[in-house]
N, C-alpha and C. Protein backbone atom coordinates (compact mmCIF):
# COMPACT_ATOMS: atom_id res chain seq x y z
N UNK A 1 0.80 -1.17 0.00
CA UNK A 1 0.00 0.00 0.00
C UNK A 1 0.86 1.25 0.00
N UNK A 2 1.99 1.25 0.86
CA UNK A 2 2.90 2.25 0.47
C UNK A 2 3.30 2.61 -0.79
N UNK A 3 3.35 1.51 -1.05
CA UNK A 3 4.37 1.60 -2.57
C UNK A 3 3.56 2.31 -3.58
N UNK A 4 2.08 1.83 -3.29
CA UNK A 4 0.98 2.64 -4.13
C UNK A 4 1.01 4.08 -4.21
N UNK A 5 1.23 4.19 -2.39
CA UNK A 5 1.20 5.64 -2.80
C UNK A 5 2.35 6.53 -2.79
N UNK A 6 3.46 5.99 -2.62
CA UNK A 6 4.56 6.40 -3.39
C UNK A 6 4.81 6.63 -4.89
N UNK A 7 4.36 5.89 -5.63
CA UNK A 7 3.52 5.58 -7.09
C UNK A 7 2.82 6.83 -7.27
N UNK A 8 1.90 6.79 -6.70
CA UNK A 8 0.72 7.85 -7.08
C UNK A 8 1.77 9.15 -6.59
N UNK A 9 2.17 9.71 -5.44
CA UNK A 9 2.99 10.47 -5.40
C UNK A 9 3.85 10.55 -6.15
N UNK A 10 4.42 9.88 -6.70
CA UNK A 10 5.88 10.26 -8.03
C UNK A 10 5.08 10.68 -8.95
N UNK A 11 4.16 9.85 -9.35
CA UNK A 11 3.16 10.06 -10.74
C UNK A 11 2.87 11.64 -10.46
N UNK A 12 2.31 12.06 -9.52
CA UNK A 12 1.14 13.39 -9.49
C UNK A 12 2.16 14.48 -9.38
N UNK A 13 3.46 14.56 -8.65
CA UNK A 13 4.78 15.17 -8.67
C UNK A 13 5.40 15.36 -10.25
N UNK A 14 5.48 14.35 -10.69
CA UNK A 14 5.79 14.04 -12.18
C UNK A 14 5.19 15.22 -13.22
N UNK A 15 3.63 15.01 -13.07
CA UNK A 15 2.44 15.64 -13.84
C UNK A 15 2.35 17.31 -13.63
N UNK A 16 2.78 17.61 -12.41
CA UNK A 16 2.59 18.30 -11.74
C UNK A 16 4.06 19.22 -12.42
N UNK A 17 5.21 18.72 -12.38
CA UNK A 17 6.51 19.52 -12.62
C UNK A 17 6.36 19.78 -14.33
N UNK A 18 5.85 18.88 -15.06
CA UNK A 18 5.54 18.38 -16.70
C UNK A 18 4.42 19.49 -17.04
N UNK A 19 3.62 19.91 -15.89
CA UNK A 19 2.47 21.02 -16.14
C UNK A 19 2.74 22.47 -16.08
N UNK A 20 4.36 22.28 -15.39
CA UNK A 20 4.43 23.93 -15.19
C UNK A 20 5.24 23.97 -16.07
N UNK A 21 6.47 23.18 -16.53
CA UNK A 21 7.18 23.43 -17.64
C UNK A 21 6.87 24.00 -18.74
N UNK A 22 5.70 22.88 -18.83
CA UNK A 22 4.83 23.59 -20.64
C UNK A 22 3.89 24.47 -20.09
N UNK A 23 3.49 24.45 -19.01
CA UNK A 23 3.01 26.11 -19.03
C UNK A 23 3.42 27.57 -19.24
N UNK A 24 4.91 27.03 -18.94
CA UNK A 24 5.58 28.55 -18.56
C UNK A 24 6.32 28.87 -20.27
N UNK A 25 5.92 27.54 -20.83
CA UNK A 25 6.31 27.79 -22.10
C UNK A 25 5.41 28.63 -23.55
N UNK A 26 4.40 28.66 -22.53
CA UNK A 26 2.60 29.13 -23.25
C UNK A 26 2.70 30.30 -23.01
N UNK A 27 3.35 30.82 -22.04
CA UNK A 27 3.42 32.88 -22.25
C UNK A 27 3.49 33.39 -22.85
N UNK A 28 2.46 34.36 -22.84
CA UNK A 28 3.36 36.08 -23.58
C UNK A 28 4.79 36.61 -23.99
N UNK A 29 5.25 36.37 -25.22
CA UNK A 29 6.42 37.48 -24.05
C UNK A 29 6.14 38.84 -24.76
N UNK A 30 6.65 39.51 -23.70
CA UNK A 30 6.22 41.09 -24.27
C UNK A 30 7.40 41.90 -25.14
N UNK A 31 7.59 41.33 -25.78
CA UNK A 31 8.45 41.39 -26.84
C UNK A 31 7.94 43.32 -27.38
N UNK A 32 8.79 43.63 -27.95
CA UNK A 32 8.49 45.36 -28.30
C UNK A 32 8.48 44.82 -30.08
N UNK A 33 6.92 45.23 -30.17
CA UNK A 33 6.62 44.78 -31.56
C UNK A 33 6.46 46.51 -32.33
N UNK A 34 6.49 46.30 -33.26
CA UNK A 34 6.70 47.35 -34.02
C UNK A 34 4.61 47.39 -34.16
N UNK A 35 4.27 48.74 -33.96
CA UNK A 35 2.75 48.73 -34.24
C UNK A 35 2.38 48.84 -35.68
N UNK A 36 1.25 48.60 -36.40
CA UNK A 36 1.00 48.53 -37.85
C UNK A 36 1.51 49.27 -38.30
N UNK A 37 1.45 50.16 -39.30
CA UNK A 37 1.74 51.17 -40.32
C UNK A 37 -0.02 52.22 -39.92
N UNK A 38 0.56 52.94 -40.01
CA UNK A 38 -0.86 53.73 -39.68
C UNK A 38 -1.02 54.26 -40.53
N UNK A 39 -2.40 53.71 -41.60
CA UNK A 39 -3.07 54.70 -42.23
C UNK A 39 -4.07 55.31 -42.29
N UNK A 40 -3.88 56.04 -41.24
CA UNK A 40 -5.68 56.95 -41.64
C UNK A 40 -5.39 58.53 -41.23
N UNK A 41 -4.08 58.60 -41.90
CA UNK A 41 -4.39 59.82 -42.78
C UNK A 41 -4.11 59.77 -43.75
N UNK A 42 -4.42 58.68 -44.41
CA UNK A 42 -4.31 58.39 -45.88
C UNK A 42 -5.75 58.46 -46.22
N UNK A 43 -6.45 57.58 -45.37
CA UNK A 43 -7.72 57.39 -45.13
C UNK A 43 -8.83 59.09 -45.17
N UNK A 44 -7.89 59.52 -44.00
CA UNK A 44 -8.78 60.87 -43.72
C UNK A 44 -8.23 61.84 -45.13
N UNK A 45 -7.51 61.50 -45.93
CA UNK A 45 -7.02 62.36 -46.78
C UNK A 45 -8.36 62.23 -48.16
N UNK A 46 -8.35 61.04 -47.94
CA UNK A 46 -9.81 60.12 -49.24
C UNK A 46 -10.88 60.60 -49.01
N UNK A 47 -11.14 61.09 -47.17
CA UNK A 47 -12.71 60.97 -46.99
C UNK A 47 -12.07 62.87 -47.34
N UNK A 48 -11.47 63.50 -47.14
CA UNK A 48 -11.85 64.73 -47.02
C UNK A 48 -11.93 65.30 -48.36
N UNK A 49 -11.14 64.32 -49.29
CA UNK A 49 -11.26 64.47 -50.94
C UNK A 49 -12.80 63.97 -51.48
N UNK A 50 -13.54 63.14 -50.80
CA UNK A 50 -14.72 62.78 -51.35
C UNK A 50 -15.59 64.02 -50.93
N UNK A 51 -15.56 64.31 -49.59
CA UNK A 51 -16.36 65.51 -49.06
C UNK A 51 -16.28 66.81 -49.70
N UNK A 52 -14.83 67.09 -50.44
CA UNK A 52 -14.63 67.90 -51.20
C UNK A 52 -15.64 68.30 -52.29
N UNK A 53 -15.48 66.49 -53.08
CA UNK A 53 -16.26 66.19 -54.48
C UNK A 53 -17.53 66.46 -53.69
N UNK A 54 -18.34 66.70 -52.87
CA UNK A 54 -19.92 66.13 -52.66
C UNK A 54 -20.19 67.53 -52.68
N UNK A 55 -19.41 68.47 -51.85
CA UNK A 55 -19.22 69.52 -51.37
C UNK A 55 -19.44 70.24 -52.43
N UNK A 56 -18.44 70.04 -53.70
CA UNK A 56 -18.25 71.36 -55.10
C UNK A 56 -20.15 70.97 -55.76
N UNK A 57 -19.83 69.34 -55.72
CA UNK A 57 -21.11 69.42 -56.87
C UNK A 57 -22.35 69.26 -55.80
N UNK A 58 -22.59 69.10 -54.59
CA UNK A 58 -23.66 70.27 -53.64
C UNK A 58 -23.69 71.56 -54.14
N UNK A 59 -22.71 72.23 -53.96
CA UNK A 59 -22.52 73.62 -54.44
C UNK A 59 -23.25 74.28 -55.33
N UNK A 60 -22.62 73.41 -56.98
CA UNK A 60 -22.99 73.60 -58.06
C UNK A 60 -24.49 73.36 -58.30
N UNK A 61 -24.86 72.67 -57.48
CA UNK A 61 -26.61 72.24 -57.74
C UNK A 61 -27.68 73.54 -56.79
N UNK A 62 -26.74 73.34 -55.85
CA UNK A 62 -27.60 74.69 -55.38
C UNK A 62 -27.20 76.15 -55.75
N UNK A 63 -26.38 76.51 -56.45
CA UNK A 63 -25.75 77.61 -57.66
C UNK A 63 -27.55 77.34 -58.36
N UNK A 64 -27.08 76.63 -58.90
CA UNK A 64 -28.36 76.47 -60.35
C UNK A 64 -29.44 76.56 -59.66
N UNK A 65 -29.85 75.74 -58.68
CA UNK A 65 -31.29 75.90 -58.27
C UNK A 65 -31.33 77.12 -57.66
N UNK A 66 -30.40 78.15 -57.15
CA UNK A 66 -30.67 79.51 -56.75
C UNK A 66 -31.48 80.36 -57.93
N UNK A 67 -30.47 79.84 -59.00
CA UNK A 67 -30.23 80.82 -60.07
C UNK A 67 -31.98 81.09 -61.05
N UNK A 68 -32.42 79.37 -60.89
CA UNK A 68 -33.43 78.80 -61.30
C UNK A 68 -34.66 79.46 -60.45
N UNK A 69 -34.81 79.52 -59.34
CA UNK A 69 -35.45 79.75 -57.89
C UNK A 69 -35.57 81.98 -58.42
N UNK A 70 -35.21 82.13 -58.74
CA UNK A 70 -34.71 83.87 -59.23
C UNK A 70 -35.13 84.06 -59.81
N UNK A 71 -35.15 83.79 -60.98
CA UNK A 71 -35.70 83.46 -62.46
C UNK A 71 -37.25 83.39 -62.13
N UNK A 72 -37.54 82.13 -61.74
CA UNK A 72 -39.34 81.97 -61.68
C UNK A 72 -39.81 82.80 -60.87
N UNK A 73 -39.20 83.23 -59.74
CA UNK A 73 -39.87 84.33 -58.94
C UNK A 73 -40.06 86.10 -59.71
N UNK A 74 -39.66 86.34 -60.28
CA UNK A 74 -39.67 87.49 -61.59
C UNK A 74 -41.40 86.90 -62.58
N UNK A 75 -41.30 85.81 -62.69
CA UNK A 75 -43.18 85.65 -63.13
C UNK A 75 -44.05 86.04 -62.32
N UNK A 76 -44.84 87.09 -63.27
CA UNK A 76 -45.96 87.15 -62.73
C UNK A 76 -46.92 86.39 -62.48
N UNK A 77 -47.24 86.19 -60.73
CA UNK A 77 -48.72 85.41 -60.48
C UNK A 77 -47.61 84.14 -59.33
N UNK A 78 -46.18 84.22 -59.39
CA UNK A 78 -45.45 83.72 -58.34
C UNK A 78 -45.27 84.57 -57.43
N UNK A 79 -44.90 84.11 -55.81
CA UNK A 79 -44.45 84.54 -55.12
C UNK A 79 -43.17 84.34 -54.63
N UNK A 80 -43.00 82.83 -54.34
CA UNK A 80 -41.09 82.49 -54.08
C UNK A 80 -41.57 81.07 -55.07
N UNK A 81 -40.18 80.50 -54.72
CA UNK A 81 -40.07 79.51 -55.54
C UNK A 81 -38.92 78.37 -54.59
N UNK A 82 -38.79 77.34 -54.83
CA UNK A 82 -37.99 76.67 -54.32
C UNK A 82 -37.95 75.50 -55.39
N UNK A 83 -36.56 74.80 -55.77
CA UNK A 83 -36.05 74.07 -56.94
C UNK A 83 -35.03 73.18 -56.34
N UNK A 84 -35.13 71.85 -56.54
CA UNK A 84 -34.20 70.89 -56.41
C UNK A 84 -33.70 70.20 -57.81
N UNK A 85 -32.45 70.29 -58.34
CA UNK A 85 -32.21 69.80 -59.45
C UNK A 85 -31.64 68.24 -59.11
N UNK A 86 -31.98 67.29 -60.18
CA UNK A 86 -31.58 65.65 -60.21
C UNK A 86 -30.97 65.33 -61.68
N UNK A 87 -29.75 65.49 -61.72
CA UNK A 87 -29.00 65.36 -63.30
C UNK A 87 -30.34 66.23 -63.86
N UNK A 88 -30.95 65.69 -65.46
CA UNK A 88 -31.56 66.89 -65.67
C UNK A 88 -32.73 66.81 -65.72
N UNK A 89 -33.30 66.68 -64.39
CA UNK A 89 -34.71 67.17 -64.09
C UNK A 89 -34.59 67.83 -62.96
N UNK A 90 -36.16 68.78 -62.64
CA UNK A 90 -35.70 69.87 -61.69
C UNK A 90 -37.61 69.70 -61.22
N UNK A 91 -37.38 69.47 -59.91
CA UNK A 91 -38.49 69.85 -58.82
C UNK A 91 -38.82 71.38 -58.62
N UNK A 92 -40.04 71.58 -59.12
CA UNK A 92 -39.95 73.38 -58.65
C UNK A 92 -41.58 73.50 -57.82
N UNK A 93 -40.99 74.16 -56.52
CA UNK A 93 -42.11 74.18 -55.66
C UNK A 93 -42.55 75.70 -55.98
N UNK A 94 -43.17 76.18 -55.93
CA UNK A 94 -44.46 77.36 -55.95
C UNK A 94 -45.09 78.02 -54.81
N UNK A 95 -45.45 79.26 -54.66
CA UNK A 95 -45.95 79.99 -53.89
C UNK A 95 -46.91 81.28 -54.50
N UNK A 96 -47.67 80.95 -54.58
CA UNK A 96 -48.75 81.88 -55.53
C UNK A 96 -49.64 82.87 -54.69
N UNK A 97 -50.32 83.56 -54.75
CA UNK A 97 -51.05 84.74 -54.38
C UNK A 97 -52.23 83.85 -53.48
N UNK A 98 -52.82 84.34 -52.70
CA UNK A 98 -53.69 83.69 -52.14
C UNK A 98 -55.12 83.57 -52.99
N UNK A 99 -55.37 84.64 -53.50
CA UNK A 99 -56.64 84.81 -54.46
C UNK A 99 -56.36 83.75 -55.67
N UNK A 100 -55.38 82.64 -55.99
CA UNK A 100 -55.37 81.80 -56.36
C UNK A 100 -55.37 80.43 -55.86
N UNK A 101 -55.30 80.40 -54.98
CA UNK A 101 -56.08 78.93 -53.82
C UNK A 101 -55.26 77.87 -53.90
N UNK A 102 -54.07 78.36 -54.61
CA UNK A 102 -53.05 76.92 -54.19
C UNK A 102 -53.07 75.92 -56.35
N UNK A 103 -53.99 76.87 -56.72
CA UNK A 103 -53.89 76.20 -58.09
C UNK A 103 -53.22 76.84 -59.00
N UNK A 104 -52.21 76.30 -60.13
CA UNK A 104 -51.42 76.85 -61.09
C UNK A 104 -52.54 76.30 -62.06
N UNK A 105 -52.57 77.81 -62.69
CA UNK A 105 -53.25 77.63 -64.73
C UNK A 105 -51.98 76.64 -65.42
N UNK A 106 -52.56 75.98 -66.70
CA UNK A 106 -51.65 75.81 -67.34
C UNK A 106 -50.66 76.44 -68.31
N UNK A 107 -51.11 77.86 -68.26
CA UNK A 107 -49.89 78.79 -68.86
C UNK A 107 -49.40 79.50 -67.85
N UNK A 108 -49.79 79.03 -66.56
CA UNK A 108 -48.55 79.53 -65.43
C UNK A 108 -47.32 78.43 -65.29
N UNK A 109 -47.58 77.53 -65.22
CA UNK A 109 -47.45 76.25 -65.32
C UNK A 109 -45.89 75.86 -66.69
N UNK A 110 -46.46 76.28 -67.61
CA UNK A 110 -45.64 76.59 -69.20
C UNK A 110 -44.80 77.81 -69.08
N UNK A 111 -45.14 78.69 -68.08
CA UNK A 111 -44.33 79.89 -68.28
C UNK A 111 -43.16 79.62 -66.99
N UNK A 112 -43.33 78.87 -66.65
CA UNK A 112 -42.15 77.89 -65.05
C UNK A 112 -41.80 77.13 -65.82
N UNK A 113 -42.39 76.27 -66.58
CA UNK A 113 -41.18 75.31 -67.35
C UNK A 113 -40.39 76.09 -68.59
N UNK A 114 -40.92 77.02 -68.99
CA UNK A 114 -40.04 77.50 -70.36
C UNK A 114 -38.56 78.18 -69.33
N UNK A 115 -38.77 79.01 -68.14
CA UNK A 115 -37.92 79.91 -68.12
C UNK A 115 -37.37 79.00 -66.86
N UNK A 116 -37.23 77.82 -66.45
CA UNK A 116 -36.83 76.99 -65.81
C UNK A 116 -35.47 76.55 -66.84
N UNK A 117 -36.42 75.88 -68.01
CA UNK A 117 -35.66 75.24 -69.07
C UNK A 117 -34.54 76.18 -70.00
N UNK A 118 -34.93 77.64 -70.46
CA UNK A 118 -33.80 78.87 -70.77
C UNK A 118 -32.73 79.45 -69.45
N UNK A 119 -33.45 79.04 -68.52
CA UNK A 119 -32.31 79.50 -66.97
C UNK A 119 -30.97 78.48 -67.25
N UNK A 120 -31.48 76.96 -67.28
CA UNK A 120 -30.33 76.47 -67.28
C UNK A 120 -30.91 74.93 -68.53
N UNK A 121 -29.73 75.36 -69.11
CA UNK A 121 -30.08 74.36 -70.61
C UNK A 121 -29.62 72.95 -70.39
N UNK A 122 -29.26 72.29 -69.46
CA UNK A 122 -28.84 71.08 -68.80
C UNK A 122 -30.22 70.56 -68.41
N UNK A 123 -31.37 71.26 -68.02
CA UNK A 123 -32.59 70.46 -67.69
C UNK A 123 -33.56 70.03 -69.04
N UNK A 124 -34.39 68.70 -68.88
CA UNK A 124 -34.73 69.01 -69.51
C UNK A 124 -36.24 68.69 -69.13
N UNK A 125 -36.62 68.28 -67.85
CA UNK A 125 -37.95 67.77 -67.39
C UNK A 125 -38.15 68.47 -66.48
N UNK A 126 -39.31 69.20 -66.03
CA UNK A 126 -39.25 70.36 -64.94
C UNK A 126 -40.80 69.92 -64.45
N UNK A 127 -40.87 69.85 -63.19
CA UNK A 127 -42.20 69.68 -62.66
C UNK A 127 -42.29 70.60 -61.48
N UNK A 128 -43.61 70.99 -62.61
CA UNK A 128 -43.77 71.86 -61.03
C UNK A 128 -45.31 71.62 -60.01
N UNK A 129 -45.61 72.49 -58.94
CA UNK A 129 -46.83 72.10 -57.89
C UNK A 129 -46.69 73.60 -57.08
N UNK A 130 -48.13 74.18 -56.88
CA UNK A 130 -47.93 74.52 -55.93
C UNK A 130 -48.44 74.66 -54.60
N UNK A 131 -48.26 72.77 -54.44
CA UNK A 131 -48.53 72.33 -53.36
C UNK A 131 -48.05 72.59 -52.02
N UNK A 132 -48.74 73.07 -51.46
CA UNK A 132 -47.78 73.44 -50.02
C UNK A 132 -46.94 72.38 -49.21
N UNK A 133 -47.18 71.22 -49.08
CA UNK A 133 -46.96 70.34 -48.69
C UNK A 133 -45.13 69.88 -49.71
N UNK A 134 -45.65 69.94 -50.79
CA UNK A 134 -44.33 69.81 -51.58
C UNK A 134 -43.65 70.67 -51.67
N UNK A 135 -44.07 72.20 -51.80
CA UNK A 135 -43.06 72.97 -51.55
C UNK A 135 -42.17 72.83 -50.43
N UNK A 136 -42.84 72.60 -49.27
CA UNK A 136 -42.00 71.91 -48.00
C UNK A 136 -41.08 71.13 -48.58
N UNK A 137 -41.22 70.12 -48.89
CA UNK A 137 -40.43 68.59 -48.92
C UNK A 137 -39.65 69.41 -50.03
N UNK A 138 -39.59 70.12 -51.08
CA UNK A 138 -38.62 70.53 -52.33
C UNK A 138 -37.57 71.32 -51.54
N UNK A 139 -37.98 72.02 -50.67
CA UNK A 139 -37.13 72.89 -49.65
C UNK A 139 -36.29 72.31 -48.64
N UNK A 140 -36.82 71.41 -47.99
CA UNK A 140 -36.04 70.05 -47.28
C UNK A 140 -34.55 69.94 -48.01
N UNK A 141 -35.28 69.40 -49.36
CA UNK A 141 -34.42 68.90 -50.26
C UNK A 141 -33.32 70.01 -50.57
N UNK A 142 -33.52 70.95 -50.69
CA UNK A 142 -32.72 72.21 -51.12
C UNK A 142 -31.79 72.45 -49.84
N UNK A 143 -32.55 72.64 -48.99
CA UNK A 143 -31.25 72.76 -48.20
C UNK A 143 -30.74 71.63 -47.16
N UNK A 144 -30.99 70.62 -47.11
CA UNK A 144 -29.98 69.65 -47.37
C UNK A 144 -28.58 69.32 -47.58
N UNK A 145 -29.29 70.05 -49.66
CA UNK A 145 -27.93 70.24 -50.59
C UNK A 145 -27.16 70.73 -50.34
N UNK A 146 -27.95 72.13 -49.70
CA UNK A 146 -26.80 73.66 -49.54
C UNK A 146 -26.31 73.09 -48.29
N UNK A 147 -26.48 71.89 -47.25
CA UNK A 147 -25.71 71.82 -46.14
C UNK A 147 -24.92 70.96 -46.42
N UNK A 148 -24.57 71.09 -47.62
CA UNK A 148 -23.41 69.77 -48.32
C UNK A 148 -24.09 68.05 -48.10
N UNK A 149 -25.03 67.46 -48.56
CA UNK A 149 -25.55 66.56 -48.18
C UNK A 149 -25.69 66.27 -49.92
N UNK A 150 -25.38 65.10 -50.46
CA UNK A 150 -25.67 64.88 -51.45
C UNK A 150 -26.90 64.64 -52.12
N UNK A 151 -27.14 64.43 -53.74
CA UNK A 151 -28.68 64.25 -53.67
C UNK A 151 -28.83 63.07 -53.61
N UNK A 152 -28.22 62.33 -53.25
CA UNK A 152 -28.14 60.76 -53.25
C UNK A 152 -29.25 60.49 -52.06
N UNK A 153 -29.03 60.81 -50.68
CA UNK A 153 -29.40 60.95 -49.75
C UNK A 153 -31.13 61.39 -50.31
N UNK A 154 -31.51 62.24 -50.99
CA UNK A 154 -32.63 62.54 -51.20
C UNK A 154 -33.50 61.76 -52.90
N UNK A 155 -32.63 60.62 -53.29
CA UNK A 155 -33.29 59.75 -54.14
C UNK A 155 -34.38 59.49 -54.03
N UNK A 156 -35.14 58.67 -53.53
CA UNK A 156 -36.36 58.15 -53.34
C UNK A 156 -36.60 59.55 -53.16
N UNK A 157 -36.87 60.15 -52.36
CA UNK A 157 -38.13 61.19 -51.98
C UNK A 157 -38.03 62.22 -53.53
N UNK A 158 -36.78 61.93 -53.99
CA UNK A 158 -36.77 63.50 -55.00
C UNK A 158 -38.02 62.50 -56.27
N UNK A 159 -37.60 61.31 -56.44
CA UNK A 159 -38.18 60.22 -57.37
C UNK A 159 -39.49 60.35 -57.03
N UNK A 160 -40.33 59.87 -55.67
CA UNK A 160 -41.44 60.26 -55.32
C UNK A 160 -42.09 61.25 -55.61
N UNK A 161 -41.53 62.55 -55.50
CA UNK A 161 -42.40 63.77 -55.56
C UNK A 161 -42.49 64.24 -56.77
N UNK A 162 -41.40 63.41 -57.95
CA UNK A 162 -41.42 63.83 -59.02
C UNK A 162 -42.22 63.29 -59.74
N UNK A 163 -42.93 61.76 -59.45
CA UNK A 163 -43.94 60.98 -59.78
C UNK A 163 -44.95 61.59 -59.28
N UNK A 164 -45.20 62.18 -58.10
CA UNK A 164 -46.74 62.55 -58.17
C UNK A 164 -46.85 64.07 -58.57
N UNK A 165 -46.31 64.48 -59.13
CA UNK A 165 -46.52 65.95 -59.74
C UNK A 165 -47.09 65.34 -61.10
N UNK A 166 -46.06 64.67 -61.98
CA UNK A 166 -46.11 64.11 -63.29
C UNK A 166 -45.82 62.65 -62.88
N UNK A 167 -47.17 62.32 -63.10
CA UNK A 167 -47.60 60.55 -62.93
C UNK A 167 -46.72 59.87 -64.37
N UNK A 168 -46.02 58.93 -63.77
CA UNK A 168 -45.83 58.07 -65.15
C UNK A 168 -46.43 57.37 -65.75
């Protein structure tokens, strides 16, 4: 019975010295590693060049829709105007006299798309409303733009409002 547990004692001593060996062989070592390559100001150099690009042609869209927005307000029987351009179609919201009740004639209507379309010769589909409700949402859209926000961001809704002015 001794011998057993002399046995079992050598054995568990054995296991025991065999467990710390290869343990101590499983460490860390904290070796001084060189850290990645850091790029992000390569990174921040890309995003501030894209923000740039969103930035000029934001710009340029709300240039035109100012320019556009100027223009229709000089017709008689408007009051302001508000214009979101999409490559070349252009949202134009309306503000008319009250003694007209929120409805455009159709040669008010023709006289916003002709001098929409001579303002800037890049458009060539112009819808207009002068829905109060859309004039809102065209204005949303406008300044948006002017807060450097692309029109990407305003796809669907610019697509939407341009379908229910002019149903396809």
């Amino acid at each position: 019975m001794i011998k057993n547990n002399k046995k079992a004692l050598l054995f568990t001593t054995a296991l025991l010295s065999l467990s710390l060996f290869l343990g101590t062989g499983c460490t860390n070592k904290n070796a001084q590693q060189n850290p990645p390559a850091n790029n992000t100001d390569t990174a921040k150099e890309k995003v501030q060049e894209s923000k740039g690009q969103v930035n000029e042609t934001s710009q340029n869209l709300t240039n035109r829709a100012q320019k556009i927005a100027d223009e229709v307000t000089k017709i008689d029987g408007i009051d302001k105007a508000r214009v979101a351009i999409s490559e070349k179609r252009a949202l134009v919201g309306v503000t008319i006299p009250n003694n007209a009740e929120g409805k455009l004639t159709d040669d008010l209507k023709k006289k916003v798309e002709d001098t929409v379309k001579n303002t800037d010769k890049e458009i060539d589909t112009v819808a207009v409303s002068a829905d109060a409700d859309i004039y809102e949402r065209i204005s949303k859209i406008g300044d948006g733009i002017k807060d450097g926000r692309g029109i990407e961001e305003f796809g669907n809704e610019f697509k939407e409002l341009f379908n229910r002015i002019i149903p396809q």
